[in-house]
C-alpha atoms as a PDB file:
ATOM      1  CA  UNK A   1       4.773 -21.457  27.748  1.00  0.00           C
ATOM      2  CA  UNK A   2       2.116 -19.642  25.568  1.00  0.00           C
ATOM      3  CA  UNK A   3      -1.499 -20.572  24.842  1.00  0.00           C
ATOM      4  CA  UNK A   4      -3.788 -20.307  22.002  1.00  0.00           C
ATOM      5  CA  UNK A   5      -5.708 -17.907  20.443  1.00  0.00           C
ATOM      6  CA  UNK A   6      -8.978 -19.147  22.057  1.00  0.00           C
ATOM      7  CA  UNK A   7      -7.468 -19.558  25.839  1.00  0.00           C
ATOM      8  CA  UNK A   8      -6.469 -16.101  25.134  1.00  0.00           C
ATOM      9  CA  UNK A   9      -9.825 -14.155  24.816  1.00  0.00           C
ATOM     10  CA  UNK A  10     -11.327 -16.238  26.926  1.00  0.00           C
ATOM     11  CA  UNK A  11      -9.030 -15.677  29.946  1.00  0.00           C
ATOM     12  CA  UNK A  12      -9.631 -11.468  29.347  1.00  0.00           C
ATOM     13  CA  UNK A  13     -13.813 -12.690  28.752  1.00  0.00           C
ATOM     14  CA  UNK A  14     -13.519 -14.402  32.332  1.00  0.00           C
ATOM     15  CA  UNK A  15     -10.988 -11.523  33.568  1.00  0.00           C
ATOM     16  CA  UNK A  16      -8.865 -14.000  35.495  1.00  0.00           C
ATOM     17  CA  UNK A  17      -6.523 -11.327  37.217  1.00  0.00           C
ATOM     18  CA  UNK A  18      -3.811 -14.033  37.649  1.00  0.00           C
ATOM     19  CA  UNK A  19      -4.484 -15.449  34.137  1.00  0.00           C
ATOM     20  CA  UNK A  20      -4.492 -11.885  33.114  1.00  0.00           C
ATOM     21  CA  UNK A  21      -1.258 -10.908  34.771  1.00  0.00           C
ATOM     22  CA  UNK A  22       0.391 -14.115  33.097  1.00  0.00           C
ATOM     23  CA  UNK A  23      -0.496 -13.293  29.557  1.00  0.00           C
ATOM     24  CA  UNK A  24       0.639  -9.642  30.001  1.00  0.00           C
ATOM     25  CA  UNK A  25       3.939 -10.893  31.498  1.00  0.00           C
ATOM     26  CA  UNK A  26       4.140 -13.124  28.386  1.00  0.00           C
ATOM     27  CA  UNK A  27       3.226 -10.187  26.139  1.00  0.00           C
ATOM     28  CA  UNK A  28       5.639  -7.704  27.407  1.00  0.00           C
ATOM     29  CA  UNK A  29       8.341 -10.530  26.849  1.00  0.00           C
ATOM     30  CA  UNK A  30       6.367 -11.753  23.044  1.00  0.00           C
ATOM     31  CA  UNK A  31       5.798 -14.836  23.935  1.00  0.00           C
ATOM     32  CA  UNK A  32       1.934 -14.655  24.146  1.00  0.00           C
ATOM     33  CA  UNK A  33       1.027 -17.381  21.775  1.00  0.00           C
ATOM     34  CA  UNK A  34       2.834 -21.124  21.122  1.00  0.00           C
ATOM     35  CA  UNK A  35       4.048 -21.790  17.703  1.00  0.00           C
ATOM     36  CA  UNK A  36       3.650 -25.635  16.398  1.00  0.00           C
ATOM     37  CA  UNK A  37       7.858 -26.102  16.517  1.00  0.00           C
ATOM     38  CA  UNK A  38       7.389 -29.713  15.714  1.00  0.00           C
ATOM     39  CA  UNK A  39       5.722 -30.131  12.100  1.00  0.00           C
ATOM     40  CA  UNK A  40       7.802 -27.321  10.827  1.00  0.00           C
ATOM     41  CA  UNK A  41      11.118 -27.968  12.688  1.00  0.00           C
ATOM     42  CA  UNK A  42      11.623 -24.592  13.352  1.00  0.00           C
ATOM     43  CA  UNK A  43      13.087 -22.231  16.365  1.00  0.00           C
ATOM     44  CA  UNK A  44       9.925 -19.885  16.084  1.00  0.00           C
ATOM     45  CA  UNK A  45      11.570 -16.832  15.097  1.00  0.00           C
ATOM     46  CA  UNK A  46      10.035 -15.281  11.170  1.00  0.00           C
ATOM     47  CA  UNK A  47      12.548 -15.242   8.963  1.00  0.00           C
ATOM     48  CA  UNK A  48      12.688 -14.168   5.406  1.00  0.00           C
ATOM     49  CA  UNK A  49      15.776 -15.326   2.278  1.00  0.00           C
ATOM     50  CA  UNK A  50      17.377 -13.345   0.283  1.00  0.00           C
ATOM     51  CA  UNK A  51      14.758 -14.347  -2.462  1.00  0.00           C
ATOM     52  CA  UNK A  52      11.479 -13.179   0.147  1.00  0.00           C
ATOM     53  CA  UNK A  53      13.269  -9.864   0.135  1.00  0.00           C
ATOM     54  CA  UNK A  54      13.642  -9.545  -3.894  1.00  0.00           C
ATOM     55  CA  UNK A  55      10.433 -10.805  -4.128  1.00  0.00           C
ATOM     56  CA  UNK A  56       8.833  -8.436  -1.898  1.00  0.00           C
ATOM     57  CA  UNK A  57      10.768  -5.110  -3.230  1.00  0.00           C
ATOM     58  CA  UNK A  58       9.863  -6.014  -6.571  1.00  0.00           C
ATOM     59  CA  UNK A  59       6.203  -6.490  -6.005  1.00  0.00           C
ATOM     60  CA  UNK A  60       6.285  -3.218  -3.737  1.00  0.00           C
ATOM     61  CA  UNK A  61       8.097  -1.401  -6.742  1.00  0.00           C
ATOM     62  CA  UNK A  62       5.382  -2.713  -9.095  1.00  0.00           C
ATOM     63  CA  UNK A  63       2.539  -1.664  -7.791  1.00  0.00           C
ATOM     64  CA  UNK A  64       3.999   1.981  -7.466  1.00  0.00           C
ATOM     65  CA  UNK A  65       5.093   1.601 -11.147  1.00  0.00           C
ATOM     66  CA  UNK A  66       1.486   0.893 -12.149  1.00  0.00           C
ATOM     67  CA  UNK A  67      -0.268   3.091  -9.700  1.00  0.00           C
ATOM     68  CA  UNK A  68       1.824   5.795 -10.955  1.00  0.00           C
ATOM     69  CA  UNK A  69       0.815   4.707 -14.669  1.00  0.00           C
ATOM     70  CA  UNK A  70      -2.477   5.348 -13.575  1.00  0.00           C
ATOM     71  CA  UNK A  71      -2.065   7.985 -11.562  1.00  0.00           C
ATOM     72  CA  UNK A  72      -0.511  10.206 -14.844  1.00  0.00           C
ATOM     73  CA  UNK A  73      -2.749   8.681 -17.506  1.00  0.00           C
ATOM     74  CA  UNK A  74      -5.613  10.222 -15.505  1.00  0.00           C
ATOM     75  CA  UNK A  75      -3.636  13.161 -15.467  1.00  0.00           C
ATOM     76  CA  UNK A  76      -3.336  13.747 -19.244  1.00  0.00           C
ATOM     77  CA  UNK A  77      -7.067  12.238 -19.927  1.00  0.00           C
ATOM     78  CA  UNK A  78      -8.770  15.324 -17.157  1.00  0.00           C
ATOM     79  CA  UNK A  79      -6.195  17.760 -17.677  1.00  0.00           C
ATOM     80  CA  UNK A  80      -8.799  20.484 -18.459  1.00  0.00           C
ATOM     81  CA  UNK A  81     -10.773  19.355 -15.386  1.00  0.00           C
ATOM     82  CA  UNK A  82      -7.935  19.466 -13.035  1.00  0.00           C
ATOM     83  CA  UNK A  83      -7.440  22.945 -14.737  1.00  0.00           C
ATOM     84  CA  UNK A  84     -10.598  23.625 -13.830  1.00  0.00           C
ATOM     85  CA  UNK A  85     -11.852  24.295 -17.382  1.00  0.00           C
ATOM     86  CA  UNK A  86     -15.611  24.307 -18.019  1.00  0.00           C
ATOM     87  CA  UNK A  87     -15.996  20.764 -20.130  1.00  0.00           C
ATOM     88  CA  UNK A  88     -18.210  22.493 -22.409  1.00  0.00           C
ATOM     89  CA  UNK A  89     -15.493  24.534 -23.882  1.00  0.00           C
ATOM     90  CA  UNK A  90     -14.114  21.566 -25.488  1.00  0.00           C
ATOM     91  CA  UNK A  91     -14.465  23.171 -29.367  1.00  0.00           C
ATOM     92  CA  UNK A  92     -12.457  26.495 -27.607  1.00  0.00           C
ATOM     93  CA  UNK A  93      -9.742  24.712 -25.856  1.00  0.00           C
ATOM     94  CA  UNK A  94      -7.298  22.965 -27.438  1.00  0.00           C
ATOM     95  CA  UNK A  95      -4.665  21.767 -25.872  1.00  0.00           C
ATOM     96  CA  UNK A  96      -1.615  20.930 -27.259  1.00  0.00           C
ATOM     97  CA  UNK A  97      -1.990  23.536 -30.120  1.00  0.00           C
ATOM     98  CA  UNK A  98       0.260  26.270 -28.802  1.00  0.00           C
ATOM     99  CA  UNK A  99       2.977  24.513 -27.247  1.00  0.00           C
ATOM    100  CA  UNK A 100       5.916  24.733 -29.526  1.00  0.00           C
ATOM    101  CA  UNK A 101       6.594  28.236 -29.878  1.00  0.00           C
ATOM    102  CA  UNK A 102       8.417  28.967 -33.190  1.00  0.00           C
ATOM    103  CA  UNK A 103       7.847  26.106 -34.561  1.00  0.00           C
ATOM    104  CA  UNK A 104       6.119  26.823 -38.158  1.00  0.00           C
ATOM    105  CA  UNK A 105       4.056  24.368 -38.397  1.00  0.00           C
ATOM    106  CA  UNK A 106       2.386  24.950 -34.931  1.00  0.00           C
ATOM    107  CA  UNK A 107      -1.567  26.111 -35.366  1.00  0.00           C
ATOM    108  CA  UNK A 108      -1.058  29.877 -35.598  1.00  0.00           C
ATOM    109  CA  UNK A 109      -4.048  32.018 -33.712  1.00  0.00           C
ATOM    110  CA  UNK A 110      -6.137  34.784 -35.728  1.00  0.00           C
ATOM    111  CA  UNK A 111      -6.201  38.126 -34.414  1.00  0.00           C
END
């Protein structure tokens, strides 16, 4: 049962309807290609341990935890340009300056 890669395409290259109608039986069933059983000793169905699986989440969660990094350090470093603040205002804008209201020793603005 099964074939290679290679007898593959070129059965759908030479568009063998019987060779065609085989592989799509096989397909439907997914059993298209033959997995080397012997070297490996195994039944041919992918598995994954317990240790694949915490492997795997903890990669996925780590590159979420440093896209994310990235993804709000960009945020604070072009705040003014996602606030679509002229870049040339930089001596007018300050930001940071008025955030703690009542505080006394927040920057106070002259009228």
């Amino acid at each position: 049962m099964g074939g290679s890669l290679l007898q593959l395409v070129s059965v759908f290259l030479k568009s063998d309807p019987t060779a065609v109608k085989k592989y799509a039986r096989r397909a439907q069933l997914g059993e298209i290609f033959e997995l080397d059983r012997a070297t490996l000793k195994s039944d041919g169905v992918f598995r994954s341990s317990p240790r694949g699986w915490f492997t795997f989440g903890h990669a996925s969660f780590a590159l979420l935890f440093f896209f994310g990094h990235i993804w709000h350090g960009a945020r604070t470093l072009f705040r003014d340009v996602f606030a679509g603040i002229d870049p040339d205002l930089d001596a007018q804008v300050e930001f940071g300056a008025f955030q703690k209201l009542g505080d006394p020793t927040t920057k106070r603005q002259v009228v």
